[in-house]
Protein backbone atom coordinates (compact mmCIF):
# COMPACT_ATOMS: atom_id res chain seq x y z
CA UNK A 1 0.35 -57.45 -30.49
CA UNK A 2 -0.04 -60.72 -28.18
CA UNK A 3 -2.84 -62.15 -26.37
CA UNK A 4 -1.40 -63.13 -23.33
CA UNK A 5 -2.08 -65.81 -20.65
CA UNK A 6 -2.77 -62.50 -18.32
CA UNK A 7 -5.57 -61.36 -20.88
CA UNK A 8 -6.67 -64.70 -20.96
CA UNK A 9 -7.41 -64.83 -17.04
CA UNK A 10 -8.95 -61.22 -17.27
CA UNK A 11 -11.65 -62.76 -19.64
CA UNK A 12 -12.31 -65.28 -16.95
CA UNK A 13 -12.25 -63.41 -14.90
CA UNK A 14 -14.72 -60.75 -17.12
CA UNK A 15 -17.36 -63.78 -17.71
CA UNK A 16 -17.68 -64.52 -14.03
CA UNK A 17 -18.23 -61.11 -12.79
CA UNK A 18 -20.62 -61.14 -15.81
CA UNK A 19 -22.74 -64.22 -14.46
CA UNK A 20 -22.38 -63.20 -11.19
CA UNK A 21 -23.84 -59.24 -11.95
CA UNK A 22 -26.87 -61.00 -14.29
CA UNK A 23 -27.82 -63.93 -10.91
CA UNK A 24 -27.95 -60.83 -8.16
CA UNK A 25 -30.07 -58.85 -10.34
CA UNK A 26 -32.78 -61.40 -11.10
CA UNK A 27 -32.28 -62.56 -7.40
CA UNK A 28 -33.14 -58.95 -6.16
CA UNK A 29 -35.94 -58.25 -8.64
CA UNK A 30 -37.67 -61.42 -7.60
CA UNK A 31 -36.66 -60.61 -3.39
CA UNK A 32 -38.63 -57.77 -4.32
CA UNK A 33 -41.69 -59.32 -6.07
CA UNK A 34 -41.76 -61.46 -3.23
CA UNK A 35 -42.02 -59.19 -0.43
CA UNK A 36 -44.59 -57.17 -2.53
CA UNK A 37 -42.67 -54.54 -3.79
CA UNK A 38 -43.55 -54.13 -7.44
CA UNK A 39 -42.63 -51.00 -8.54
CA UNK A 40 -39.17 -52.09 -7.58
CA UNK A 41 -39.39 -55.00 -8.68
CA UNK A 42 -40.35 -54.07 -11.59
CA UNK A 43 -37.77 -51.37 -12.60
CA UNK A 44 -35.36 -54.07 -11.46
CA UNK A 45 -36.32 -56.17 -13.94
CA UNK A 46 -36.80 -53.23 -16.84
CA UNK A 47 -33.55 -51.81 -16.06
CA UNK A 48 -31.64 -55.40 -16.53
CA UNK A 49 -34.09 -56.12 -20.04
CA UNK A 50 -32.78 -52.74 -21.34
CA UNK A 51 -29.64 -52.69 -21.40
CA UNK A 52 -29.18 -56.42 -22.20
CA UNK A 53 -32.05 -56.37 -25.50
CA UNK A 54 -29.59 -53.27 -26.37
CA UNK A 55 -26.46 -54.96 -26.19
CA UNK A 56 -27.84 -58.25 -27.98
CA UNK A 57 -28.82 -55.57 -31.08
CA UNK A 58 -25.36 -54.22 -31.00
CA UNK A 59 -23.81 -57.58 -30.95
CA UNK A 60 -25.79 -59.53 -33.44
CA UNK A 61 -25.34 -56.36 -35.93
CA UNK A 62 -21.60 -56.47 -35.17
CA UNK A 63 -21.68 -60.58 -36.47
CA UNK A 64 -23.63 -59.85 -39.31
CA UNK A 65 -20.66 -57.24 -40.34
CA UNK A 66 -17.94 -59.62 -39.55
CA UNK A 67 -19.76 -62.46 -41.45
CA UNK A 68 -20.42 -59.67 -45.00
CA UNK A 69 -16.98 -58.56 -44.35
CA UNK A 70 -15.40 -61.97 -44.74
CA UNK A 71 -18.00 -63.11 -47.51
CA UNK A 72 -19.79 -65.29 -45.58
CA UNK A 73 -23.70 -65.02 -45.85
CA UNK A 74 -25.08 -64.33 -42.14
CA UNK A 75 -26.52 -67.37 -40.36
CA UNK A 76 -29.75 -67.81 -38.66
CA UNK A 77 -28.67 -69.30 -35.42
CA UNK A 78 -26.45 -66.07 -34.24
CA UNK A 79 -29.76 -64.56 -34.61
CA UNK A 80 -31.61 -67.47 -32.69
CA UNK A 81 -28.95 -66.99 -30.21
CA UNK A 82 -29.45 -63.54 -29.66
CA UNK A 83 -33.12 -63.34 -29.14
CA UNK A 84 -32.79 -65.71 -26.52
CA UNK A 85 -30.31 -63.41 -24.74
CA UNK A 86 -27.34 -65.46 -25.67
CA UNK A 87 -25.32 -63.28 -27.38
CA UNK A 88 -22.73 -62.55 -24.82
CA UNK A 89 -22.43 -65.76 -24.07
CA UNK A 90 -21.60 -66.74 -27.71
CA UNK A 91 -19.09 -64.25 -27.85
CA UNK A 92 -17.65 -65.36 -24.60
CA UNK A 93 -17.58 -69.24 -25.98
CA UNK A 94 -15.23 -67.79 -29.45
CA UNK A 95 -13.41 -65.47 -27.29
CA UNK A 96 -11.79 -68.19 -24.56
CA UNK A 97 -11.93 -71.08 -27.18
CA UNK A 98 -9.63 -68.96 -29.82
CA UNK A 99 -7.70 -67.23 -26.17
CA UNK A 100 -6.95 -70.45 -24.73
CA UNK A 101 -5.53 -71.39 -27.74
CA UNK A 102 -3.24 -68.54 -28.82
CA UNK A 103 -2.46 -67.75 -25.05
CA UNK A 104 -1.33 -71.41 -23.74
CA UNK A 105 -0.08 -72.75 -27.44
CA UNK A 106 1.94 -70.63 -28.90
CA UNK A 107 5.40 -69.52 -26.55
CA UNK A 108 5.14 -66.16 -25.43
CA UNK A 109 9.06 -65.79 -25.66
CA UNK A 110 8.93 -66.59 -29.49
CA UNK A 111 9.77 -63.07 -30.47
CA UNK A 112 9.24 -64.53 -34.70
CA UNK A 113 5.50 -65.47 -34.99
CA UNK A 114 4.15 -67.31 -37.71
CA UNK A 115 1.74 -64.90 -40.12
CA UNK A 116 -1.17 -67.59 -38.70
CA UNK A 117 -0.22 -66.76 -35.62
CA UNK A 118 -0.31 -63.07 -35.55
CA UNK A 119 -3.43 -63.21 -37.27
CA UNK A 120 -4.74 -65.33 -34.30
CA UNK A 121 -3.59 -63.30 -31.91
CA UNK A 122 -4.95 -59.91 -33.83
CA UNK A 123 -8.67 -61.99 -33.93
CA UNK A 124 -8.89 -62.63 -30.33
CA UNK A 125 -8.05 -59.19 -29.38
CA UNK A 126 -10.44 -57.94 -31.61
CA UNK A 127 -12.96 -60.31 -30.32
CA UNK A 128 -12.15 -59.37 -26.54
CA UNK A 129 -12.14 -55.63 -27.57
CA UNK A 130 -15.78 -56.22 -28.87
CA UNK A 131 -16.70 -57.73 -25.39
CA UNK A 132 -15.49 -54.99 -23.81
CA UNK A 133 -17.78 -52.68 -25.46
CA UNK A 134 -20.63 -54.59 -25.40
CA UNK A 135 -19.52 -54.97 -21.80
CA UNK A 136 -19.49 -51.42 -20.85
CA UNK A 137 -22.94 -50.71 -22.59
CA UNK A 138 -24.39 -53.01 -20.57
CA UNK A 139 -22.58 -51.11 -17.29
CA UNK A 140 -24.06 -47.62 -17.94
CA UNK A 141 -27.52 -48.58 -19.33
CA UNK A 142 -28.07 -51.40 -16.39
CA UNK A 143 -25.61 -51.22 -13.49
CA UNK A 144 -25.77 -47.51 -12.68
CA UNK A 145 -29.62 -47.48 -12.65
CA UNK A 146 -29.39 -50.09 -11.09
CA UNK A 147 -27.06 -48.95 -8.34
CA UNK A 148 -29.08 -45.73 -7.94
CA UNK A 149 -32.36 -48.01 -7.54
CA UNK A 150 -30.21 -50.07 -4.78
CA UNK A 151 -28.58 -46.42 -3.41
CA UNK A 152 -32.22 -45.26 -2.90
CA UNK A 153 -33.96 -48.26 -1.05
CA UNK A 154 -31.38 -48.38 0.86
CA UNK A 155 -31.60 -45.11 1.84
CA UNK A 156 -35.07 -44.73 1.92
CA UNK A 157 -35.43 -48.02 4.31
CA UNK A 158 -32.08 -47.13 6.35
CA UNK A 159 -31.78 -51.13 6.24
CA UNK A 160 -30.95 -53.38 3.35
CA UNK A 161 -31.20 -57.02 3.28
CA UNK A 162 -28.58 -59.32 2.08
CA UNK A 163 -29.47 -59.61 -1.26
CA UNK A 164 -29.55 -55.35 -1.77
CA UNK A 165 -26.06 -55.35 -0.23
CA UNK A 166 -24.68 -57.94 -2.67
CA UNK A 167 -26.49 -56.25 -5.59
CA UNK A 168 -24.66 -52.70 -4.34
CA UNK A 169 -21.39 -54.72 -4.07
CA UNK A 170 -21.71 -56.69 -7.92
CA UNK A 171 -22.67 -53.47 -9.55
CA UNK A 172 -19.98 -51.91 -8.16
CA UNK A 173 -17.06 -54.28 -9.24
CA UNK A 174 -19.09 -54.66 -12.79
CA UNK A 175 -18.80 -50.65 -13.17
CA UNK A 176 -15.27 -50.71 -12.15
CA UNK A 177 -13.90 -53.73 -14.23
CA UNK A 178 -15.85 -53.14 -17.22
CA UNK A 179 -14.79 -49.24 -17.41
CA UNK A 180 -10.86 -50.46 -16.63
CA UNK A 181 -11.04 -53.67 -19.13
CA UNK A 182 -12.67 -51.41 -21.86
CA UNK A 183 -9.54 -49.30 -21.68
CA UNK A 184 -6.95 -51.61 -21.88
CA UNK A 185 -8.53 -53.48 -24.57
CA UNK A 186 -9.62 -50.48 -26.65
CA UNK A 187 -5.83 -49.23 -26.63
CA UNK A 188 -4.81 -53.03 -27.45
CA UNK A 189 -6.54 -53.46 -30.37
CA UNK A 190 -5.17 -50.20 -32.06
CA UNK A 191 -1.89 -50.59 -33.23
CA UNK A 192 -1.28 -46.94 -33.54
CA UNK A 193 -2.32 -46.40 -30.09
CA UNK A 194 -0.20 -46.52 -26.76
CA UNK A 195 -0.96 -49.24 -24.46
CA UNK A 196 -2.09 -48.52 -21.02
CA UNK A 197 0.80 -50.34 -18.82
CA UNK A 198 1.74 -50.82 -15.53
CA UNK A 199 -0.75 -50.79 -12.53
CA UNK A 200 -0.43 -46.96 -11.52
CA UNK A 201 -1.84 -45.68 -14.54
CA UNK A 202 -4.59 -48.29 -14.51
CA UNK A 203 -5.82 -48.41 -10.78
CA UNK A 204 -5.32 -44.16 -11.06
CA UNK A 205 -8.03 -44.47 -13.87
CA UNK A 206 -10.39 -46.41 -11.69
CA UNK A 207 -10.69 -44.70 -9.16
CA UNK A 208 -10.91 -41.39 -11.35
CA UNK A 209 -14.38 -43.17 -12.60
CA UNK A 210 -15.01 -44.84 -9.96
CA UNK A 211 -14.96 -41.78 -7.35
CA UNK A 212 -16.96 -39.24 -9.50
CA UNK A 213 -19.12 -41.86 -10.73
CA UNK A 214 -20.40 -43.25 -6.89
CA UNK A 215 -20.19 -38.71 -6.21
CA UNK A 216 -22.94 -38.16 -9.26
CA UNK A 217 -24.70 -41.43 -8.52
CA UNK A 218 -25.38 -40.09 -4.74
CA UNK A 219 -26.53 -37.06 -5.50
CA UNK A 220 -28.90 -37.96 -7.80
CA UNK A 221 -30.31 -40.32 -5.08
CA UNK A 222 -30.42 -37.21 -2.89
CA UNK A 223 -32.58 -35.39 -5.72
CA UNK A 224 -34.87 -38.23 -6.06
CA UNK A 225 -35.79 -37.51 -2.42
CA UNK A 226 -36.67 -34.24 -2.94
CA UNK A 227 -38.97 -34.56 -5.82
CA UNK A 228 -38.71 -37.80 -8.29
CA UNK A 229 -40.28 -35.64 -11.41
CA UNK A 230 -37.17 -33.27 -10.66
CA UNK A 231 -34.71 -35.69 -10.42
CA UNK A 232 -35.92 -37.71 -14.12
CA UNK A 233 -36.35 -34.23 -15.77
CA UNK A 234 -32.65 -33.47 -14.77
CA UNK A 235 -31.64 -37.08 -16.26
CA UNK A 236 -33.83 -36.62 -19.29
CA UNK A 237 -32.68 -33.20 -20.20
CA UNK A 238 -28.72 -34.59 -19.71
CA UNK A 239 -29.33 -37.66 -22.16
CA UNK A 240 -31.15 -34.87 -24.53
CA UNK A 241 -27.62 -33.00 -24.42
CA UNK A 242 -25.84 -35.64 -24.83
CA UNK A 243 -27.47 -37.05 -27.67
CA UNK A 244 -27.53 -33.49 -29.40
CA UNK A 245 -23.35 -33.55 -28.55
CA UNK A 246 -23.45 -37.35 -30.29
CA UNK A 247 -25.17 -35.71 -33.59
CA UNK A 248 -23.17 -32.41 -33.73
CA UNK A 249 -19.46 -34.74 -33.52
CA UNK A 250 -21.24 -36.29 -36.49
CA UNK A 251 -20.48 -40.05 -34.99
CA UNK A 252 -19.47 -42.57 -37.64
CA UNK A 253 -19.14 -46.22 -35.18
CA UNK A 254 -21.93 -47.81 -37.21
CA UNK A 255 -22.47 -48.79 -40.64
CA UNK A 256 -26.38 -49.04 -41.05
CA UNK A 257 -28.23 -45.53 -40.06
CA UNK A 258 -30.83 -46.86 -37.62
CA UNK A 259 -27.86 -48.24 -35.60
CA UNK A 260 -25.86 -45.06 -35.60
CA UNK A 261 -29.28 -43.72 -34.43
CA UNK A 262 -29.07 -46.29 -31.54
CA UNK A 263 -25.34 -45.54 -30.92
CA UNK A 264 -25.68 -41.74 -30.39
CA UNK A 265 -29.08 -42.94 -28.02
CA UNK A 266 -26.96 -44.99 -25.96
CA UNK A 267 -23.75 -42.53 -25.84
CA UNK A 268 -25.96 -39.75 -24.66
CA UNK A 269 -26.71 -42.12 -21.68
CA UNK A 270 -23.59 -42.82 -20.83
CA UNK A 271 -22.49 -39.01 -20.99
CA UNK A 272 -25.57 -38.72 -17.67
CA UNK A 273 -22.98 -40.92 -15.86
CA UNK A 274 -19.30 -39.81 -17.14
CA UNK A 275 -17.20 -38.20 -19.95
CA UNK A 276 -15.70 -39.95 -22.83
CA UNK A 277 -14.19 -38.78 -25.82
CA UNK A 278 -16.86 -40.11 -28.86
CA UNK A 279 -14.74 -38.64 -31.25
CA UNK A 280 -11.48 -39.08 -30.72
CA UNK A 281 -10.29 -35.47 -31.24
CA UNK A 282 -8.62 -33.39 -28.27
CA UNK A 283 -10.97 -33.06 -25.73
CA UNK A 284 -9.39 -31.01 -23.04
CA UNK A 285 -12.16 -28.31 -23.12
CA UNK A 286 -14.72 -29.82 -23.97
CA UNK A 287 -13.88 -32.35 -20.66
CA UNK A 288 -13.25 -29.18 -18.16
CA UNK A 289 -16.81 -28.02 -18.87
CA UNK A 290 -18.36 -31.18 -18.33
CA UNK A 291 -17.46 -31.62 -14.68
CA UNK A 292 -17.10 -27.64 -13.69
CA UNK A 293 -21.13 -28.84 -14.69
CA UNK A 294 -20.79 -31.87 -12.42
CA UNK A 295 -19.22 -30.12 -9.68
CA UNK A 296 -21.84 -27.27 -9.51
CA UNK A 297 -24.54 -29.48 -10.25
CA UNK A 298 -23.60 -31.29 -6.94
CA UNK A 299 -22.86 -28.52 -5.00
CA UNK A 300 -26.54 -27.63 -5.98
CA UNK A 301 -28.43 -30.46 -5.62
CA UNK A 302 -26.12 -30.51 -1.67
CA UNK A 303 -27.50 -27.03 -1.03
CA UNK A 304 -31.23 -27.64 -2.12
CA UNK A 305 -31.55 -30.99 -0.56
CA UNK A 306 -30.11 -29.39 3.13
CA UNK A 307 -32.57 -26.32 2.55
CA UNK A 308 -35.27 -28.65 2.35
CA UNK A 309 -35.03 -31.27 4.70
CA UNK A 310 -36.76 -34.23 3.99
CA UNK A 311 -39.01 -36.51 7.14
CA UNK A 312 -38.89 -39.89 4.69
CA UNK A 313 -35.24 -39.55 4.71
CA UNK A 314 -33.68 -40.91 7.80
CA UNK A 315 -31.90 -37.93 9.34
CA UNK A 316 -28.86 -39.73 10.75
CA UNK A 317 -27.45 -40.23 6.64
CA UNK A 318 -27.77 -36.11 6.16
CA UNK A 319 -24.31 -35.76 7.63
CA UNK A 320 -22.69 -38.76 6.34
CA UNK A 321 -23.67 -38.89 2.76
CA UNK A 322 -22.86 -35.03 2.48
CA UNK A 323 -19.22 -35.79 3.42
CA UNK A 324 -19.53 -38.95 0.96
CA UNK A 325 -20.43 -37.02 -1.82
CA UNK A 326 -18.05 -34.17 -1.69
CA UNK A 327 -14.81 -36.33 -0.95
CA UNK A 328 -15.56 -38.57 -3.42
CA UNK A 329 -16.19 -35.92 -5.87
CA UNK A 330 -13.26 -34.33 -5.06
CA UNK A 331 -11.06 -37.75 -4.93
CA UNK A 332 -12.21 -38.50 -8.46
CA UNK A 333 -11.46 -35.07 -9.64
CA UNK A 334 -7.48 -35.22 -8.06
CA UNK A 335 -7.05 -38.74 -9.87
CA UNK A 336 -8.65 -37.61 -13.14
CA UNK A 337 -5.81 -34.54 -13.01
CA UNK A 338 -3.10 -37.08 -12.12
CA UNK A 339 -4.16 -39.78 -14.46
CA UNK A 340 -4.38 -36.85 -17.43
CA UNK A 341 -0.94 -35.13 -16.08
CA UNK A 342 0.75 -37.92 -15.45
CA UNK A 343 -0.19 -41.30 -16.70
CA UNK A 344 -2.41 -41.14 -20.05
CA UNK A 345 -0.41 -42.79 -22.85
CA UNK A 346 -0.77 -39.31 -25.10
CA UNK A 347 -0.45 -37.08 -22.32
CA UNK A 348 2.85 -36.18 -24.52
CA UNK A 349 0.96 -34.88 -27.27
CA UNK A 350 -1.88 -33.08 -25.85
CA UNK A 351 -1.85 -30.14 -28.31
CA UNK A 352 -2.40 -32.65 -31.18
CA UNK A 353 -5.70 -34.23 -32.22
CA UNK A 354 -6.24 -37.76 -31.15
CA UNK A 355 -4.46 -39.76 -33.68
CA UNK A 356 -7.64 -42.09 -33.61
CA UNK A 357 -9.51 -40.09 -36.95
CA UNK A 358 -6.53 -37.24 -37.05
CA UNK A 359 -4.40 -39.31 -39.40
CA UNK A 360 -5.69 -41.94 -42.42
CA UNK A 361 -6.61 -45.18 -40.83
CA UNK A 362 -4.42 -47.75 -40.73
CA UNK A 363 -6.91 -50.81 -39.96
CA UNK A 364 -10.57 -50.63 -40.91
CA UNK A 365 -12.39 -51.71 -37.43
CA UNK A 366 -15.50 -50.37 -35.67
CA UNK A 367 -13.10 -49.99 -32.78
CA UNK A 368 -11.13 -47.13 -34.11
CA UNK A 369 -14.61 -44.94 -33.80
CA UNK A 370 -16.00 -46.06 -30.42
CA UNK A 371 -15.40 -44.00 -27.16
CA UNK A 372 -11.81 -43.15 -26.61
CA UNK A 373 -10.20 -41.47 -23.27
C-alpha cells in the first residue's frame, strides 16, 4: 500500500478544483445579489453554507477521534479552525505536507520498506481517504443543488451570463472528480479490498454517475417548471426514503449517536441524487429497483411536463432537453451494466456479501463503514 507521486498530483489537483468550485459559487451568489436577484442569491449562498457547516461537523468529529484514539487530549484550535470554515483546508495542509514527503522521499522501486515507512504511507492514505469523503459530502449536499439552481436559470432565462456558465462547468468537474477520487481512495485504504486500476474501469464509472446523474438532475429542473411545491415534495419524500433505508441497514460509520443521526440525514440526500451501497452487503437488488424507479420516474416527469406545456419555458429547449434526458439516462444505464459486468473489482464474487462487514475486520477505520460501490 504506497502513496504514490500520481496520488500526490491527484490531491493537487483535488485542492484546486476545490478552491476553484468554493470562488465561482460566492462569485455567482454575489452576480446575483447584484443584479437584484435575491431569492437566488440567496439559495446560492444557503446551498454552499450547508453543505460546507456539514462537512466542517464531520471533519472536526473525525479529529477529535483520531486525537482519543491515539491518546492525545483534543485541541482547541482544530475547533477554532473549523468554525471559521477551515477545516478542509487543514486537512489539505497534513495531507500534501505528509504526501510530499512519502511520495518524493522514499523510492518507489524499494520493494523492502522500512516499518516507519509503511506506516507513513498507510497515514496519508488514510488522510486522503478522509478528504475524499468529506469531499463527496460536500458534492451531493452543495454541487447538485447547486447545478439544478444553475440548470433552472438557465433555462428559465434561455441566456446565462459568464459567471452561470462557469458555475455549470465547476460543478460539473467537482461532481465528477470527487465521485471518481472517492472510489479509488475508498478501495485504497482497505487492504482487503481490490483496487480500482487501469483507466477503463475508472472513466466507465464516471460516466455511469456522471450520465444518470446530469439525466435525474434535468428532469427535476423540468418538474420545477411545472409546479415548484411538486417538484420539493418529490425531493422531500426521496430523502424521507432514504433516510428510513439508512435506519433499517442499521448504519454503524459513526461513533457518537447524534452523528450517526447526521450520517443517515446526509446519506438519505445523497440516495435523491444516486445509489451507493451504505452497507456494504450485496446490493444487486436492492440497486435494480432503485433506477427501474429512476427510469420511470423520468419517463413520468417527460410525459407530464409535454402534456402540460409550459409559456415561461422557452419552447425551443422542449425538443432538445427531451433527447438530453433520455440519452443520457440511457448512456449512464449501459456504462453502469458494463462497469458492474465487466470492470468492478468483485464483479467475481457477486453471489457473496461484500467482504467490507461479511468477514471480521481486519483494520478498525471509519472507512470500512462509509458508502461502498
Amino acid at each position: 500500500m504506497k502513496y504514490t507521486k500520481q496520488n500526490f498530483m491527484m490531491s493537487v489537483l483535488g485542492i484546486i478544483i476545490y478552491i476553484t468550485d468554493l470562488i465561482v459559487d460566492i462569485w455567482v451568489s454575489v452576480r446575483f445579489f447584484h443584479e437584484g436577484q435575491y431569492v437566488f442569491s440567496v439559495l446560492a449562498l444557503s446551498f454552499m453554507l450547508f453543505g460546507t457547516l456539514v462537512v466542517q461537523c464531520f471533519s472536526y468529529s473525525w479529529f477529535k477521534a483520531d486525537l482519543k484514539k491515539a491518546g492525545q487530549e483534543s485541541q482547541h484550535c482544530f475547533l477554532l479552525l473549523h468554525c471559521l470554515q477551515g477545516g478542509i483546508f487543514t486537512r489539505y495542509w497534513f495531507a500534501l505536507k505528509r504526501g510530499y514527503h512519502a511520495a518524493f522521499t522514499y523510492d518507489s522501486n524499494t520493494s523492502n520498506f522500512m516499518e516507519e515507512q509503511i506506516d507513513l504511507h498507510k497515514e496519508v492514505i488514510d488522510r486522503v481517504t478522509d478528504l475524499s469523503m468529506l469531499r463527496l459530502f460536500e458534492t451531493y449536499l452543495e454541487g447538485c443543488p447547486q447545478l439544478i439552481l444553475q440548470l433552472y436559470i438557465l433555462l428559465g432565462r434561455g441566456q446565462a451570463n459568464f459567471s452561470q456558465y462557469a458555475a455549470i462547468m465547476v460543478s460539473c468537474c467537482a461532481i465528477s472528480w470527487s465521485t471518481v477520487d472517492y472510489q479509488v481512495a475508498l478501495r485504497k485504504s482497505l487492504p482487503d479490498k481490490k483496487l480500482l486500476n487501469g483507466l477503463c474501469p475508472k472513466i466507465t464509472y464516471l460516466f455511469y454517475k456522471f450520465f444518470t446523474l446530469l439525466s435525474w438532475m434535468l428532469s427535476v429542473v423540468l418538474l420545477l417548471f411545472v409546479n415548484v411545491k411538486i417538484a420539493l415534495f418529490m425531493l422531500l419524500f426521496l430523502w424521507l426514503l432514504g433516510v428510513i433505508w439508512a435506519f433499517k441497514k442499521n448504519t454503524q460509520f459513526c461513533t457518537s449517536v447524534s452523528m450517526e443521526f447526521l450520517y443517515r440525514i446526509v446519506v438519505g440526500f445523497i440516495l435523491i441524487f444516486t445509489f451507493f451501497n451504505i452497507k456494504g452487503q450485496n446490493t444487486k437488488c436492492p440497486m435494480s429497483c432503485y433506477y427501474i424507479v429512476r427510469v420511470l420516474g423520468t419517463l413520468g416527469i417527460l410525459i407530464v411536463f409535454w402534456v402540460c406545456p409550459l409559456t415561461i419555458f422557452n419552447s425551443d429547449y422542449f425538443m432538445p432537453i427531451s433527447i438530453t434526458i433520455v440519452l443520457t439516462l440511457l448512456l449512464g444505464i449501459l456504462f453502469l451494466i458494463v462497469y458492474y459486468g465487466t470492470f468492478h473489482p468483485n464483479r467475481s464474487e457477486e453471489t457473496k456479501c461484500d467482504e467490507i462487514d461479511g468477514k471480521p475486520v481486519i483494520r478498525e477505520c471509519r472507512m470500512r463503514y462509509f458508502l461502498m460501490e
